[in-house]
Protein backbone atom coordinates (compact mmCIF):
# COMPACT_ATOMS: atom_id res chain seq x y z
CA UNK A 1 79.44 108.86 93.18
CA UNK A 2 82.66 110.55 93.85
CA UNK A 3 82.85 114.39 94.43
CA UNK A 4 85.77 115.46 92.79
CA UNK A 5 84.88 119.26 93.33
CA UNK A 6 84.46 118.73 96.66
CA UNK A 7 87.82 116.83 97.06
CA UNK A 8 89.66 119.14 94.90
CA UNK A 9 88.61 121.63 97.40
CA UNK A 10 90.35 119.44 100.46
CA UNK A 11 93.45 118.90 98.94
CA UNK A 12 93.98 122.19 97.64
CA UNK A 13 93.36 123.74 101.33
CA UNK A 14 95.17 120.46 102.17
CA UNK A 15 98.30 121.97 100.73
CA UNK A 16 97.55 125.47 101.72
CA UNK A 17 97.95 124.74 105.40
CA UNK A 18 101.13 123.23 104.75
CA UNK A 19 102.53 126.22 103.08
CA UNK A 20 100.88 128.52 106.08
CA UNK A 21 102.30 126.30 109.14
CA UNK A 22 105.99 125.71 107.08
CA UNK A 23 106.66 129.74 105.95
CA UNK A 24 107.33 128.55 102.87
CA UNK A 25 107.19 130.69 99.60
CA UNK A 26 106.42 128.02 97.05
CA UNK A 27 106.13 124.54 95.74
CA UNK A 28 108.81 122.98 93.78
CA UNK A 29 107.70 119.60 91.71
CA UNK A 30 109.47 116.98 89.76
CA UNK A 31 107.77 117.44 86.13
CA UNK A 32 108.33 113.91 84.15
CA UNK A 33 105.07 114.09 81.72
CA UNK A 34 103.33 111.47 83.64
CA UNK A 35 99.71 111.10 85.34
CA UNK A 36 101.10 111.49 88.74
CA UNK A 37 103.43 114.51 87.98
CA UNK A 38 100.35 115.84 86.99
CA UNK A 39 98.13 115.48 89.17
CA UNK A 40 100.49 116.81 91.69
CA UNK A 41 101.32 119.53 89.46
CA UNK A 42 97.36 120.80 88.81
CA UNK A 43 96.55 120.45 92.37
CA UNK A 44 99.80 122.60 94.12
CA UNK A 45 99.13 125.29 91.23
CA UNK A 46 95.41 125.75 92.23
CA UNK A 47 96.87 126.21 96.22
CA UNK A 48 99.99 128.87 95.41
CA UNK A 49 100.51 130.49 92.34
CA UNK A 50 104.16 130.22 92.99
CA UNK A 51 104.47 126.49 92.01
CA UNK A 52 107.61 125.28 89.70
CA UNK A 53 107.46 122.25 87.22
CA UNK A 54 111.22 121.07 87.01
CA UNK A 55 111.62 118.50 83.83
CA UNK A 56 114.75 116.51 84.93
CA UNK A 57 115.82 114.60 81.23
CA UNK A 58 118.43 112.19 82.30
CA UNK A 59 119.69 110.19 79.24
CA UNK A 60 116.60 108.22 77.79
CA UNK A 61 115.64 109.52 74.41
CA UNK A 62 111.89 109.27 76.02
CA UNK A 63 112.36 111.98 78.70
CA UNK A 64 113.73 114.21 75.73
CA UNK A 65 110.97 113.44 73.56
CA UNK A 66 107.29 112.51 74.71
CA UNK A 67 107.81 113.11 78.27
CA UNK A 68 109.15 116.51 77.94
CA UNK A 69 105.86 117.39 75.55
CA UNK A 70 103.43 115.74 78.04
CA UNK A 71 104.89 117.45 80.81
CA UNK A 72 105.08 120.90 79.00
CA UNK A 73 101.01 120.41 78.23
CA UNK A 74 100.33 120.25 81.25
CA UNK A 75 102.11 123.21 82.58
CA UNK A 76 100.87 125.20 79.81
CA UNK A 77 97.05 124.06 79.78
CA UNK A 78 96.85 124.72 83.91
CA UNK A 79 99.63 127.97 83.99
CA UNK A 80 102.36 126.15 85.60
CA UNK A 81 105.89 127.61 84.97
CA UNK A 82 107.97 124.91 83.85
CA UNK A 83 112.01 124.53 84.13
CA UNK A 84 114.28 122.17 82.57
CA UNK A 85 117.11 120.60 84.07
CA UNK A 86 119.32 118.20 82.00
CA UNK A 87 120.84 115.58 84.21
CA UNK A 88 122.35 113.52 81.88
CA UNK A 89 126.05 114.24 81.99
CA UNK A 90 125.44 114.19 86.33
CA UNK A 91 124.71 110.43 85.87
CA UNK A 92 127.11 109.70 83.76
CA UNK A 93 129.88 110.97 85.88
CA UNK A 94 128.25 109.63 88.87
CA UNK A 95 128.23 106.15 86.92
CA UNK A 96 131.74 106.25 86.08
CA UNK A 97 132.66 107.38 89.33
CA UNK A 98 130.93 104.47 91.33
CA UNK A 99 131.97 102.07 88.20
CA UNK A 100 135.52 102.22 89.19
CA UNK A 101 135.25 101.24 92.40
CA UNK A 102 133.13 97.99 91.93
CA UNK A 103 130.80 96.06 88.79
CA UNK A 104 127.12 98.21 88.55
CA UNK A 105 123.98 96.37 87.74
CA UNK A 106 121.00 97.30 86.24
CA UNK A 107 119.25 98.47 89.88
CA UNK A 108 122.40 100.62 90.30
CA UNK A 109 122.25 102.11 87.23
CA UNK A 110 119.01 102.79 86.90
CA UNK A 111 118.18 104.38 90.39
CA UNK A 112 120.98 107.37 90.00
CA UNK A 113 118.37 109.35 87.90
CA UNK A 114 115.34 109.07 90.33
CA UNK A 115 118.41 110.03 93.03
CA UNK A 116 119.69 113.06 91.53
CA UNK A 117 116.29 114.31 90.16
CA UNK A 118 115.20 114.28 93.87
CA UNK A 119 118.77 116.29 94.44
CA UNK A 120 118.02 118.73 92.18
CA UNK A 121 114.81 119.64 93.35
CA UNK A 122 116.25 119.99 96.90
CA UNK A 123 118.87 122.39 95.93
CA UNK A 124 116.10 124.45 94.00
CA UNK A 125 113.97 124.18 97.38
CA UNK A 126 116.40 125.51 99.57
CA UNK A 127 117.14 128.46 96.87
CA UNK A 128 113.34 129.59 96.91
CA UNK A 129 111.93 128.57 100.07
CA UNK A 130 110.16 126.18 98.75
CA UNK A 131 108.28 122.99 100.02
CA UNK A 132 108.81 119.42 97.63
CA UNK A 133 105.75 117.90 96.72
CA UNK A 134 105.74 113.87 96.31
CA UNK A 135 104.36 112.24 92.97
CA UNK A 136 103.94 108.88 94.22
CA UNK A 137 100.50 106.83 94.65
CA UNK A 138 98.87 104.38 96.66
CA UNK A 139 99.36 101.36 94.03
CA UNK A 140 103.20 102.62 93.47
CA UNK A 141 103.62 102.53 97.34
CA UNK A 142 102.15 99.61 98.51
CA UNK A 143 104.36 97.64 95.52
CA UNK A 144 107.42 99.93 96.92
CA UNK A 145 107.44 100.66 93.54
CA UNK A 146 109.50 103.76 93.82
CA UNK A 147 113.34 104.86 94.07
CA UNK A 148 114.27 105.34 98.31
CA UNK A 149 115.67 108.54 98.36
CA UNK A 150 114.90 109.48 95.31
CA UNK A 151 111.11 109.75 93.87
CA UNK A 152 109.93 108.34 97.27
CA UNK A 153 111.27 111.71 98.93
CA UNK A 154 109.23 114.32 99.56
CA UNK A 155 108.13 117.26 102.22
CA UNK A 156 104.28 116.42 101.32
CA UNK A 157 102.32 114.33 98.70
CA UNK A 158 98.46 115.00 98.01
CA UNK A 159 97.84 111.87 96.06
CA UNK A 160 99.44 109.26 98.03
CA UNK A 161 96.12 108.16 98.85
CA UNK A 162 95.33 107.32 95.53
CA UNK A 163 95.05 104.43 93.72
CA UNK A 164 96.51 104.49 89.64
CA UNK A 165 92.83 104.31 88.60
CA UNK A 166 91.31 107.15 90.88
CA UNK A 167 94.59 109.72 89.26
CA UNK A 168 93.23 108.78 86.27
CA UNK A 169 89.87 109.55 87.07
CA UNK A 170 90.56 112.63 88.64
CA UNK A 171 92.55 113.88 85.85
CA UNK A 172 89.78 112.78 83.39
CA UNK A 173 87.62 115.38 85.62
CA UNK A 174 90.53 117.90 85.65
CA UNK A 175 90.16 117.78 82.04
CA UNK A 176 94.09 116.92 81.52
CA UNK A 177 95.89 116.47 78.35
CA UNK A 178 94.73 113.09 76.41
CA UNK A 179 97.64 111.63 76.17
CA UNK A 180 98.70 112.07 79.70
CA UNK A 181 96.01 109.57 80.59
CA UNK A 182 95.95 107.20 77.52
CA UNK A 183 99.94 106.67 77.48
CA UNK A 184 101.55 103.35 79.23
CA UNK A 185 102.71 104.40 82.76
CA UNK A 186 106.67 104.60 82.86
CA UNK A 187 109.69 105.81 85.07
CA UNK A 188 111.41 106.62 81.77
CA UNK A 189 114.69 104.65 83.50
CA UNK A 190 115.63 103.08 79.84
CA UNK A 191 114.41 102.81 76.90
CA UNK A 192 111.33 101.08 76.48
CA UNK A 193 110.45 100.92 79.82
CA UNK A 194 106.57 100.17 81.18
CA UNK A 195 106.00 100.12 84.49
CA UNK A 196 103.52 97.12 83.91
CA UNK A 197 106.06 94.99 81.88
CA UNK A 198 108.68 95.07 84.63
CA UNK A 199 106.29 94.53 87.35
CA UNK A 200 104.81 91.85 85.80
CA UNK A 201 100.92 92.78 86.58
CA UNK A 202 98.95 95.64 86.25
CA UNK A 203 97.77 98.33 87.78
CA UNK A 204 94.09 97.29 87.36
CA UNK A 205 95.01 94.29 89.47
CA UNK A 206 96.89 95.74 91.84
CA UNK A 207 94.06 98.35 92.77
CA UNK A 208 91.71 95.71 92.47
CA UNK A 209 93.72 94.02 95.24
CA UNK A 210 94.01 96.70 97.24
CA UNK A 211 90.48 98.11 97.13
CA UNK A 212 88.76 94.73 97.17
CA UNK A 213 91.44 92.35 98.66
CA UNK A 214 90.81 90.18 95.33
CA UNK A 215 93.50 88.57 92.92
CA UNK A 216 94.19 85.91 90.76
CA UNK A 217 97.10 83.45 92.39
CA UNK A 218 99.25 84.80 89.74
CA UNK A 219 98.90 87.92 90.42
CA UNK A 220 98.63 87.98 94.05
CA UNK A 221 101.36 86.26 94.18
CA UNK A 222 103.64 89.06 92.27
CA UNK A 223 101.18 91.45 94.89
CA UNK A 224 102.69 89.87 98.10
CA UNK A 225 106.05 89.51 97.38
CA UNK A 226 106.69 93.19 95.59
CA UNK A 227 104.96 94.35 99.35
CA UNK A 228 107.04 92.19 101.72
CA UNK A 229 110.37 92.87 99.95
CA UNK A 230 109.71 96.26 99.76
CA UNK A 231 108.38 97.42 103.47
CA UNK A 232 111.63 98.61 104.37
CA UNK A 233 111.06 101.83 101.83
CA UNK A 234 108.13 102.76 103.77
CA UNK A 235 109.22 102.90 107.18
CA UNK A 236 112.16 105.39 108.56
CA UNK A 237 115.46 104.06 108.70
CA UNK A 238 116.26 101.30 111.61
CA UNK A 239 118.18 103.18 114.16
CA UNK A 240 119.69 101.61 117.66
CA UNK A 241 118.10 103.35 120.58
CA UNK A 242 118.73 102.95 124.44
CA UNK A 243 116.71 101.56 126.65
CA UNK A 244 116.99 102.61 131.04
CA UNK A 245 115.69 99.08 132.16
């Protein structure tokens, strides 16, 4: 059986040394009202007091509505302080902007947010001497399921090593808000938007995958090709480098 006390205890010292061997003041993390956001959240606020939700709405009615209550439970319930930031007219200039110069799809349009959120929280950073904490997990990353540059950036992440089921299990011990765990997981890039339902497969078979290396051909298949396609997010950009042969 897992012990969560005894790995809340890690992570939190974990994230302590971080802040000890960086100088920095505080944590600074991207509040969207989700498990992971969460998770983060909880964790940085029981290693410095000084740690700063920042809700980033940018256009969908959900990250106005449900997101912004979920993600204000949670900093109230654990004594986060919590900051909003509306983005919305930033991506609609920065739409326009591109939009004249050449045709945007979908992808284009919907990774601006995830880009200026991670903006945002840079600028507040480098205000406060602060550190950015990362929100992705193990299921998200290995699918590259993430914006590069944007959500994917990050000075640390303490749940990278998790799976979607183990946040929700350690939340479930954290005793977080119900409907942070029992709401469909979503990037809140348009309306309507599941993580699942784009993906095509769920997270239950994607940890299942990962953890046990089993999959139905259908789903393995979707597994695989999200991974390969995607590698290039996890690595460091390609650079040219000399060689003295």
């Amino acid at each position: 059986m897992r012990n969560y006390a005894q790995e809340l205890e890690q992570r939190v010292a974990f994230i302590q040394k971080l802040l000890q061997d960086s100088g920095a003041k505080g944590i600074v993390f991207g509040n969207s009202g989700g498990k992971d956001s969460a998770l983060v959240g909880i964790l940085c606020k029981k290693a410095c007091d000084n740690t700063v939700g920042i809700m980033m709405p940018c256009q969908s009615a959900r990250n106005f509505g449900e997101d912004m209550d979920d993600g204000g439970d949670v900093a109230k319930q654990f004594g986060i302080e919590n900051k909003t930031i509306d983005l919305s007219p930033l991506k609609e200039k920065m739409a326009d902007a591109v939009g004249a110069q050449t045709a945007l799809n979908n992808a284009a349009v919907s990774n601006i947010a995830p880009r200026l959120r991670m903006t945002a929280l840079y600028t507040y950073a480098a205000a406060n001497g602060c550190l950015v904490a990362g929100t992705g997990n193990r299921s998200e990353r290995y699918m590259g399921y993430f914006t590069k540059w944007g959500d994917g950036a990050c000075d640390f992440n303490p749940i990278a090593d998790l799976t979607v089921g183990e946040v929700y299990d350690f939340l479930r011990y954290l005793d977080a808000p119900k409907n942070i765990i029992e709401k469909a997981p979503s990037a809140g890039l348009f309306e309507g938007q599941t993580d699942e339902a784009e993906m095509g497969v769920t997270y239950a078979a994607i940890d299942r995958y990962i953890l046990e290396g089993t999959a139905s051909e259908h789903d393995k298949a979707i597994i695989d090709r999200y991974h390969r396609t995607s590698a290039h997010k996890r690595v460091m950009p390609v650079v040219f480098q000399e060689t003295n042969d």
